[in-house]
PDB file of N, CA and C in Angstrom:
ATOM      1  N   UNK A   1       2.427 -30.033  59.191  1.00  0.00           N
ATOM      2  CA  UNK A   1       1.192 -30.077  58.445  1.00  0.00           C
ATOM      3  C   UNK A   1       0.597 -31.480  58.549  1.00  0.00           C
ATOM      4  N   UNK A   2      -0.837 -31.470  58.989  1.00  0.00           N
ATOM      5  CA  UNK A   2      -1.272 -32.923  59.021  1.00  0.00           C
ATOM      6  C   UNK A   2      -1.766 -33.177  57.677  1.00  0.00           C
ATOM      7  N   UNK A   3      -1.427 -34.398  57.295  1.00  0.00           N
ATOM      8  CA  UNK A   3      -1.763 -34.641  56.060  1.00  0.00           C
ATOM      9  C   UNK A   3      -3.484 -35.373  56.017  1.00  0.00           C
ATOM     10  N   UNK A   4      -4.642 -34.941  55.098  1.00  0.00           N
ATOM     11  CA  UNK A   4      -5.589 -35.987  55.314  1.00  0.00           C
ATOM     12  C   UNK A   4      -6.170 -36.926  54.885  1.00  0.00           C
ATOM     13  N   UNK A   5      -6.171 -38.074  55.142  1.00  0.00           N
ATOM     14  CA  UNK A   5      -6.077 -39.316  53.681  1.00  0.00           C
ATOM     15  C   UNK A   5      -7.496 -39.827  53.936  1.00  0.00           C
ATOM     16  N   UNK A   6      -7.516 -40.212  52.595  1.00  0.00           N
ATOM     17  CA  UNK A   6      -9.551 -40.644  51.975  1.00  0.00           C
ATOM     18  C   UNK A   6      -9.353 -41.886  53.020  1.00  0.00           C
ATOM     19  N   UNK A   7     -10.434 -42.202  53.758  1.00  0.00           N
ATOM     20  CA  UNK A   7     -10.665 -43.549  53.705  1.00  0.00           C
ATOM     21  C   UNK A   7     -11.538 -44.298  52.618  1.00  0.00           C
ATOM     22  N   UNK A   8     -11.060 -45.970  52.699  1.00  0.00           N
ATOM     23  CA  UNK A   8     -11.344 -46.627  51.602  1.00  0.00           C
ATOM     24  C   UNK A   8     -13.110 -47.177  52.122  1.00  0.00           C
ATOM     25  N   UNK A   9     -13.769 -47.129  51.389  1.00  0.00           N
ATOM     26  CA  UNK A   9     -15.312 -47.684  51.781  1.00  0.00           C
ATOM     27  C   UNK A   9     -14.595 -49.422  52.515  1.00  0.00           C
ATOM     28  N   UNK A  10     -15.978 -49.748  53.490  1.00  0.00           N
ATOM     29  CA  UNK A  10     -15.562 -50.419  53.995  1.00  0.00           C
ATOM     30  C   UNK A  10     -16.473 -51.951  53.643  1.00  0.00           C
ATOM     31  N   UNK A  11     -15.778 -52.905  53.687  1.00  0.00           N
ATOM     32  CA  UNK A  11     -16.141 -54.328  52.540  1.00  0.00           C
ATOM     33  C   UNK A  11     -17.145 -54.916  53.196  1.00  0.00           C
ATOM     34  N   UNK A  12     -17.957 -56.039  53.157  1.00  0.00           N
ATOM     35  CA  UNK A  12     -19.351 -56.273  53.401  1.00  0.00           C
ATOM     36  C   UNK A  12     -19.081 -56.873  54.438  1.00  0.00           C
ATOM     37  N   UNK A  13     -17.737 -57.515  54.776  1.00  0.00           N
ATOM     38  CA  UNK A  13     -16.958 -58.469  55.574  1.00  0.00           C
ATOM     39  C   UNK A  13     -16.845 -57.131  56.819  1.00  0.00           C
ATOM     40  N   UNK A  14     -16.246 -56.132  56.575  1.00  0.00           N
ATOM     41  CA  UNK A  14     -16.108 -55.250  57.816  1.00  0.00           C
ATOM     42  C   UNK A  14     -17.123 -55.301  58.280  1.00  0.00           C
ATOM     43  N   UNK A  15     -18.188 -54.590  57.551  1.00  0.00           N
ATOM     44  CA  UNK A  15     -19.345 -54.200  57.922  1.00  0.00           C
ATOM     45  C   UNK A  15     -20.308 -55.076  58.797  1.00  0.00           C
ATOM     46  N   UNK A  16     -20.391 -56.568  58.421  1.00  0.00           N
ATOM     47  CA  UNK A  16     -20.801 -57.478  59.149  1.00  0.00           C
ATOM     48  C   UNK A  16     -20.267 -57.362  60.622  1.00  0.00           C
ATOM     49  N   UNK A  17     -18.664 -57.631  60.528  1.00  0.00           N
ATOM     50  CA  UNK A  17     -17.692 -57.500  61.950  1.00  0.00           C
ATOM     51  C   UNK A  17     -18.488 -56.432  62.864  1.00  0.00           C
ATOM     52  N   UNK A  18     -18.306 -55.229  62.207  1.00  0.00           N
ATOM     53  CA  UNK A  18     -18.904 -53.609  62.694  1.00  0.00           C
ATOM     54  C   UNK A  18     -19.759 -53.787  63.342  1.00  0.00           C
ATOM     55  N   UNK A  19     -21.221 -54.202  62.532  1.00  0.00           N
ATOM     56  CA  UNK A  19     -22.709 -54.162  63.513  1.00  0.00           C
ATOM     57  C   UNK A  19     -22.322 -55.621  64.076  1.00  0.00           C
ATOM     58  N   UNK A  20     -21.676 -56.490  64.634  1.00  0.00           N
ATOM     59  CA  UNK A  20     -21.979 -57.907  65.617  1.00  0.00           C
ATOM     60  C   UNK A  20     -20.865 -57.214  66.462  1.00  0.00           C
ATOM     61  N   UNK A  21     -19.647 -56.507  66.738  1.00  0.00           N
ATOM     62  CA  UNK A  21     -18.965 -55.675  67.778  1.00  0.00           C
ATOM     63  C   UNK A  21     -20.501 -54.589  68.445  1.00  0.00           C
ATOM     64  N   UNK A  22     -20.856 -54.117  67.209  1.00  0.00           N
ATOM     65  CA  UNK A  22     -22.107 -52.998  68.028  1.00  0.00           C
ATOM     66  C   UNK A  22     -23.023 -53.607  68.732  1.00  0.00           C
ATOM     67  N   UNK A  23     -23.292 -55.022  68.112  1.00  0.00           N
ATOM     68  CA  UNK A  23     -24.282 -55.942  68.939  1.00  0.00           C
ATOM     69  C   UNK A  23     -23.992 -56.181  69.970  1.00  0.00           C
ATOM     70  N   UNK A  24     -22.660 -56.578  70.559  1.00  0.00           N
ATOM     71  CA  UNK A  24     -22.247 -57.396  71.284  1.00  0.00           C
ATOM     72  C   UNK A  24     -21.760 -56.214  72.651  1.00  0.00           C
ATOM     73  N   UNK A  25     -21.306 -54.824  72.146  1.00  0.00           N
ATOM     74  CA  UNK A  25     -21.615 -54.285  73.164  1.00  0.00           C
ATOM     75  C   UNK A  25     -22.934 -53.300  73.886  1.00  0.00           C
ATOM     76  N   UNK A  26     -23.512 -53.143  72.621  1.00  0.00           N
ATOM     77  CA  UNK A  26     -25.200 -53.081  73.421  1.00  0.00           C
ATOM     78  C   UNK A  26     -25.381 -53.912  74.319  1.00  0.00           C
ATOM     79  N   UNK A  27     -25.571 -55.246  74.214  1.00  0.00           N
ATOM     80  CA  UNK A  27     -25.902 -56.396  74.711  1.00  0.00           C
ATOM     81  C   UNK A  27     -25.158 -56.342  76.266  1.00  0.00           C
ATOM     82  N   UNK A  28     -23.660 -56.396  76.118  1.00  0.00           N
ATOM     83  CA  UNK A  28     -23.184 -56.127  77.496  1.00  0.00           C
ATOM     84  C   UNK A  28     -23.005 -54.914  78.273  1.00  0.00           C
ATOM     85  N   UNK A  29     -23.889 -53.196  77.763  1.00  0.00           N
ATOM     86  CA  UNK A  29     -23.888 -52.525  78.194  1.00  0.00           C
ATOM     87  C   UNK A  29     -25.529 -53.003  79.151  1.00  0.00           C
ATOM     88  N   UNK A  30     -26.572 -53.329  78.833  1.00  0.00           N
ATOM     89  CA  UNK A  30     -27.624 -53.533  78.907  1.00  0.00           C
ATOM     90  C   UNK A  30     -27.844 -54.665  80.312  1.00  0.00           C
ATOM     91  N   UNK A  31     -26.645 -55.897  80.060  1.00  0.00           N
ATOM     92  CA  UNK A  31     -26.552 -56.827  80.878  1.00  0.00           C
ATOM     93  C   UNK A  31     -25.906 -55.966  82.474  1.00  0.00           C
ATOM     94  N   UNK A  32     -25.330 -54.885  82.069  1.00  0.00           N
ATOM     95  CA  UNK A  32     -24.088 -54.934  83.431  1.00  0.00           C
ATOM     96  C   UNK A  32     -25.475 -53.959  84.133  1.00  0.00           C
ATOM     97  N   UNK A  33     -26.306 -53.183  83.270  1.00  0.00           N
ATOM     98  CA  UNK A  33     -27.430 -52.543  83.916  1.00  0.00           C
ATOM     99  C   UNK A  33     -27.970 -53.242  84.340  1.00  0.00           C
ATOM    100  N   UNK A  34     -28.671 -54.420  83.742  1.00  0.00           N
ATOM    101  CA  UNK A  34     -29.464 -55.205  84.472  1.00  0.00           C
ATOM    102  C   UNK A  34     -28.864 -56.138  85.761  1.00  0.00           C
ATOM    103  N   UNK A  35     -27.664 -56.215  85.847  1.00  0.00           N
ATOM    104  CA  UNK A  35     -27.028 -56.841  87.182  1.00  0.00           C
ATOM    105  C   UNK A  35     -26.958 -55.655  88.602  1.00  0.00           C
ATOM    106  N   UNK A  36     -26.924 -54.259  87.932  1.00  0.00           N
ATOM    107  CA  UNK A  36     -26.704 -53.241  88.741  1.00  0.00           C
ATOM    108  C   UNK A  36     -27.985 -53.069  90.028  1.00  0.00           C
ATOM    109  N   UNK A  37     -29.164 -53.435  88.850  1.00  0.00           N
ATOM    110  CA  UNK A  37     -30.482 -53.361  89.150  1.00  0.00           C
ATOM    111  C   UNK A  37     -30.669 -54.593  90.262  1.00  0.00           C
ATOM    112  N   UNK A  38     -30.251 -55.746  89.715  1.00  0.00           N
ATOM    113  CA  UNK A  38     -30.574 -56.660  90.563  1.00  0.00           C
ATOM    114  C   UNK A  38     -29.555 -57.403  91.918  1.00  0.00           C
ATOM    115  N   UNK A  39     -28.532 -56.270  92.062  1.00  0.00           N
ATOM    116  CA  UNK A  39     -27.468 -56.987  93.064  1.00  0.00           C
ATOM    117  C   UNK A  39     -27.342 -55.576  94.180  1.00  0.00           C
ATOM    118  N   UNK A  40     -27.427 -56.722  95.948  1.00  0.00           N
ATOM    119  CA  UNK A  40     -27.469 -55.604  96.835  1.00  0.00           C
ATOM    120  C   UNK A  40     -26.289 -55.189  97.232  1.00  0.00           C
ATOM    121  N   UNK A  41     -25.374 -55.374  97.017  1.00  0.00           N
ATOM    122  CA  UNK A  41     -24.136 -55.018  97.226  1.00  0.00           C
ATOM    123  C   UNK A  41     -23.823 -53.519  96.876  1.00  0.00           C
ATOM    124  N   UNK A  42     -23.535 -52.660  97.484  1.00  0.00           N
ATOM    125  CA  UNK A  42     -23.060 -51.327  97.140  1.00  0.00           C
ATOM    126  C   UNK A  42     -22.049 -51.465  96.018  1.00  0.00           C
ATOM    127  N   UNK A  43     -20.584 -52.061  96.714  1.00  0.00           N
ATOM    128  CA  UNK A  43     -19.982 -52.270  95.802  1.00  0.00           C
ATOM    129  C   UNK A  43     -19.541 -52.708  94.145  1.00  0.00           C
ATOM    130  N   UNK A  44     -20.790 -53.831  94.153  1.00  0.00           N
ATOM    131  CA  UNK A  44     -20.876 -54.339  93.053  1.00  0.00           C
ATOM    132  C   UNK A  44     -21.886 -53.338  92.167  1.00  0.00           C
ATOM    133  N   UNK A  45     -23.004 -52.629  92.579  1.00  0.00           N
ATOM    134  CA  UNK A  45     -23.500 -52.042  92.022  1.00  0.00           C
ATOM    135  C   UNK A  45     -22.779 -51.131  91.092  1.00  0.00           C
ATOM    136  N   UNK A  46     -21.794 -50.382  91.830  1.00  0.00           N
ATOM    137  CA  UNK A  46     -20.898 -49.686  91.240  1.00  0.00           C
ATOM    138  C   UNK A  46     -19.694 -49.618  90.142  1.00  0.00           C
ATOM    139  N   UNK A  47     -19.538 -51.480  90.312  1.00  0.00           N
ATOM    140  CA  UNK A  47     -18.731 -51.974  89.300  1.00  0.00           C
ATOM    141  C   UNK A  47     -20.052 -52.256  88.020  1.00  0.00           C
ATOM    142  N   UNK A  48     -21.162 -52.436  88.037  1.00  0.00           N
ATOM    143  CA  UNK A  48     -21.589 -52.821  87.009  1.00  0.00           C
ATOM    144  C   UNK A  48     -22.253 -51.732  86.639  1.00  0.00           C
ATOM    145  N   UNK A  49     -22.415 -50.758  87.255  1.00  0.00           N
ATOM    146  CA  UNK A  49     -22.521 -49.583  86.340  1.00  0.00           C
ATOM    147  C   UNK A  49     -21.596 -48.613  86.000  1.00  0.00           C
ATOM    148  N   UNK A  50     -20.277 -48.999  86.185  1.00  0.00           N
ATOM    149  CA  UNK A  50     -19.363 -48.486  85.698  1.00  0.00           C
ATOM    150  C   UNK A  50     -18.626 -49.131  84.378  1.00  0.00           C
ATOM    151  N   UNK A  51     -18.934 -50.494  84.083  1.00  0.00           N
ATOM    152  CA  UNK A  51     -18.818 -51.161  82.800  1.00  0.00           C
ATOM    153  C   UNK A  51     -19.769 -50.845  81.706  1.00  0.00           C
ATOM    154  N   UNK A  52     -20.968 -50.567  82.610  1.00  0.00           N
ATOM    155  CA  UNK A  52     -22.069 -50.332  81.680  1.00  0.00           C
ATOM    156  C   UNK A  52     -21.738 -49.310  80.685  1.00  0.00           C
ATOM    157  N   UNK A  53     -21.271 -48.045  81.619  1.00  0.00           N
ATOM    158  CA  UNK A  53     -20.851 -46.993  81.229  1.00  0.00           C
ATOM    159  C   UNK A  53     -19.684 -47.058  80.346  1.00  0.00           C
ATOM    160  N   UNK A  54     -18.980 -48.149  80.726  1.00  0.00           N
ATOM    161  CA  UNK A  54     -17.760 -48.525  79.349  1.00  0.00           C
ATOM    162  C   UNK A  54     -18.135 -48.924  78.224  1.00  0.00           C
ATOM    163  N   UNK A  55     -19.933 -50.081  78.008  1.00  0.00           N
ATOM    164  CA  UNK A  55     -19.892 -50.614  77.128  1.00  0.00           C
ATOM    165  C   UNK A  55     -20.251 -49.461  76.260  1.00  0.00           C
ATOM    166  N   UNK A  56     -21.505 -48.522  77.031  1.00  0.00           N
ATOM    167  CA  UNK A  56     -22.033 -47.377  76.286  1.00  0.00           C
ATOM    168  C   UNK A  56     -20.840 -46.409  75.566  1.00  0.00           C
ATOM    169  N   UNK A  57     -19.618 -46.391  76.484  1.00  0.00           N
ATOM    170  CA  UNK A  57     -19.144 -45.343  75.578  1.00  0.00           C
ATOM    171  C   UNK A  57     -18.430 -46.245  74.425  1.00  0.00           C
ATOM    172  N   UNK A  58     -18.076 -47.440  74.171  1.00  0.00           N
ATOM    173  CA  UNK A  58     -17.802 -47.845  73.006  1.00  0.00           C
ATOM    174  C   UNK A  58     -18.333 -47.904  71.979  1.00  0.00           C
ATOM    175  N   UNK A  59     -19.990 -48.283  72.487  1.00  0.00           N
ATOM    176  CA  UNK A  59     -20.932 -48.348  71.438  1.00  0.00           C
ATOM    177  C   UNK A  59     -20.998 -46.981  70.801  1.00  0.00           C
ATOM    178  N   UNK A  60     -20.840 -45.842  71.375  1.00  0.00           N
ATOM    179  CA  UNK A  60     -21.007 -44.932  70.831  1.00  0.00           C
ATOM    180  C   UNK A  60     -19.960 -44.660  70.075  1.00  0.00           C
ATOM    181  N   UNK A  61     -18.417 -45.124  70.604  1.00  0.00           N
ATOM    182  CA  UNK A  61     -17.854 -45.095  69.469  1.00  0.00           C
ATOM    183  C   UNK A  61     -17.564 -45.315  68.219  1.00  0.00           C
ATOM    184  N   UNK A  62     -17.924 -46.680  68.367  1.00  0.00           N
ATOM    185  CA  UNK A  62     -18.010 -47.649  67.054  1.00  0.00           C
ATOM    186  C   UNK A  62     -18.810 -46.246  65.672  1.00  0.00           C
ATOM    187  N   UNK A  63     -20.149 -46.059  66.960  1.00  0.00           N
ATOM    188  CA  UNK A  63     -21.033 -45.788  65.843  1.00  0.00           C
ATOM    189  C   UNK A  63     -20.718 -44.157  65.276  1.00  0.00           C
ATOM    190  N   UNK A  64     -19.725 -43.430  66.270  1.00  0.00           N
ATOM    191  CA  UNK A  64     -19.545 -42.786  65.580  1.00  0.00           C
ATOM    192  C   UNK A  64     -17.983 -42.811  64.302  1.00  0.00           C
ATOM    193  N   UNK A  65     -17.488 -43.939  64.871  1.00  0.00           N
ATOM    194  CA  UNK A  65     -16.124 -44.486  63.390  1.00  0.00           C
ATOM    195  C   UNK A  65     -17.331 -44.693  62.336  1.00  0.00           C
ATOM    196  N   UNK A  66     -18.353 -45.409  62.441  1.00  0.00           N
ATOM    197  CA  UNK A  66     -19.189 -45.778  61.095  1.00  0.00           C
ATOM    198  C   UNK A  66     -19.319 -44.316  60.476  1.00  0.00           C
ATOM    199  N   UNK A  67     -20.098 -43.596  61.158  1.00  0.00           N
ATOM    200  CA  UNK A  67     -20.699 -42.407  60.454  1.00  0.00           C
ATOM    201  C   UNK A  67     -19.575 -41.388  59.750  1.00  0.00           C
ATOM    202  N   UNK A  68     -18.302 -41.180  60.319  1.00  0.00           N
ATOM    203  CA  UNK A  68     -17.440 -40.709  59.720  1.00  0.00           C
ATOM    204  C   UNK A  68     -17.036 -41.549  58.399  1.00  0.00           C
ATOM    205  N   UNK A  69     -16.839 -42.741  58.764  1.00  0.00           N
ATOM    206  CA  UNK A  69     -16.471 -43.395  57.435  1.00  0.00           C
ATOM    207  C   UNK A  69     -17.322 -43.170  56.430  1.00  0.00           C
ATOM    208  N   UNK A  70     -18.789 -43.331  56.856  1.00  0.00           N
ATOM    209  CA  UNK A  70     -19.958 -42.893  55.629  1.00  0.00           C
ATOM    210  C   UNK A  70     -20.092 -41.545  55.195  1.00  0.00           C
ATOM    211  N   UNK A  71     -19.597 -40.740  55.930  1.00  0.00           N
ATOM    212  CA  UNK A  71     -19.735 -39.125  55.844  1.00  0.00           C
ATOM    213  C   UNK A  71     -18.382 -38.385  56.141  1.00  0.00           C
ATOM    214  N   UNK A  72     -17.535 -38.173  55.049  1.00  0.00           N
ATOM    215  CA  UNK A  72     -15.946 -38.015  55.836  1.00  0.00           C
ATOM    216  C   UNK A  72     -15.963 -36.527  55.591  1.00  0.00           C
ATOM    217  N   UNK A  73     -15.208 -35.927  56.854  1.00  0.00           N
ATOM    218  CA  UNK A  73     -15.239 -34.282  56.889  1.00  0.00           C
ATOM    219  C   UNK A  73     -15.213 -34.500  55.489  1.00  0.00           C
ATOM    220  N   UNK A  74     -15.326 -32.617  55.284  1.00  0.00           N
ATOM    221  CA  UNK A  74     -14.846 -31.934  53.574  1.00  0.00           C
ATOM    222  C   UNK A  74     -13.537 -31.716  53.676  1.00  0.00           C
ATOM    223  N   UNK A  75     -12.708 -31.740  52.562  1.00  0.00           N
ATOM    224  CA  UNK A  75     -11.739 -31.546  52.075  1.00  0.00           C
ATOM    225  C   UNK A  75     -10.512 -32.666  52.515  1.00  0.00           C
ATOM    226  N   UNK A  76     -11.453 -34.115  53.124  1.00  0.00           N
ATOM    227  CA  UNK A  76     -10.390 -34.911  52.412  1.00  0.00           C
ATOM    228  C   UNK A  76     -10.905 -35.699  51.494  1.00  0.00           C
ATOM    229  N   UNK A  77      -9.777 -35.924  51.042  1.00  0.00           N
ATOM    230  CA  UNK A  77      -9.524 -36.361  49.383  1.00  0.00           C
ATOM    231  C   UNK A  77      -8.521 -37.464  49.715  1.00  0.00           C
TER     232      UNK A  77
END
């Protein structure tokens, strides 16, 4: 049986941490696009849009840990 435990709201101190991690990988999802754009290298193209694609899927993670924390399934307690 999985057990499911409340999370605790999160302190003004997280929250700060939270959105400057979300900042910081927008920022380097955005940068590795803009290097993709501007470098002729096949190869390299491919590495920087394949980070890009890393920063994006973090960012999306982050933001979806926030929204669960603000909105936690029903029935935990």
């Amino acid at each position: 049986m999985v057990q499911k435990m409340r999370m605790e709201p999160l302190t003004a101190t997280e929250l700060v941490q939270l959105e400057a991690r979300m900042s910081q990988e927008e920022m380097l999802c955005e940068t590795y696009i803009n290097a993709a754009s501007h470098t002729v290298t096949t190869e390299l193209k491919e590495v920087c849009r394949q980070m890009a694609a890393r920063h994006q899927k973090n960012y999306q993670f982050l933001c979806q840990m926030l929204n669960q924390h603000q909105h936690p399934p029903q029935g935990v307690q």
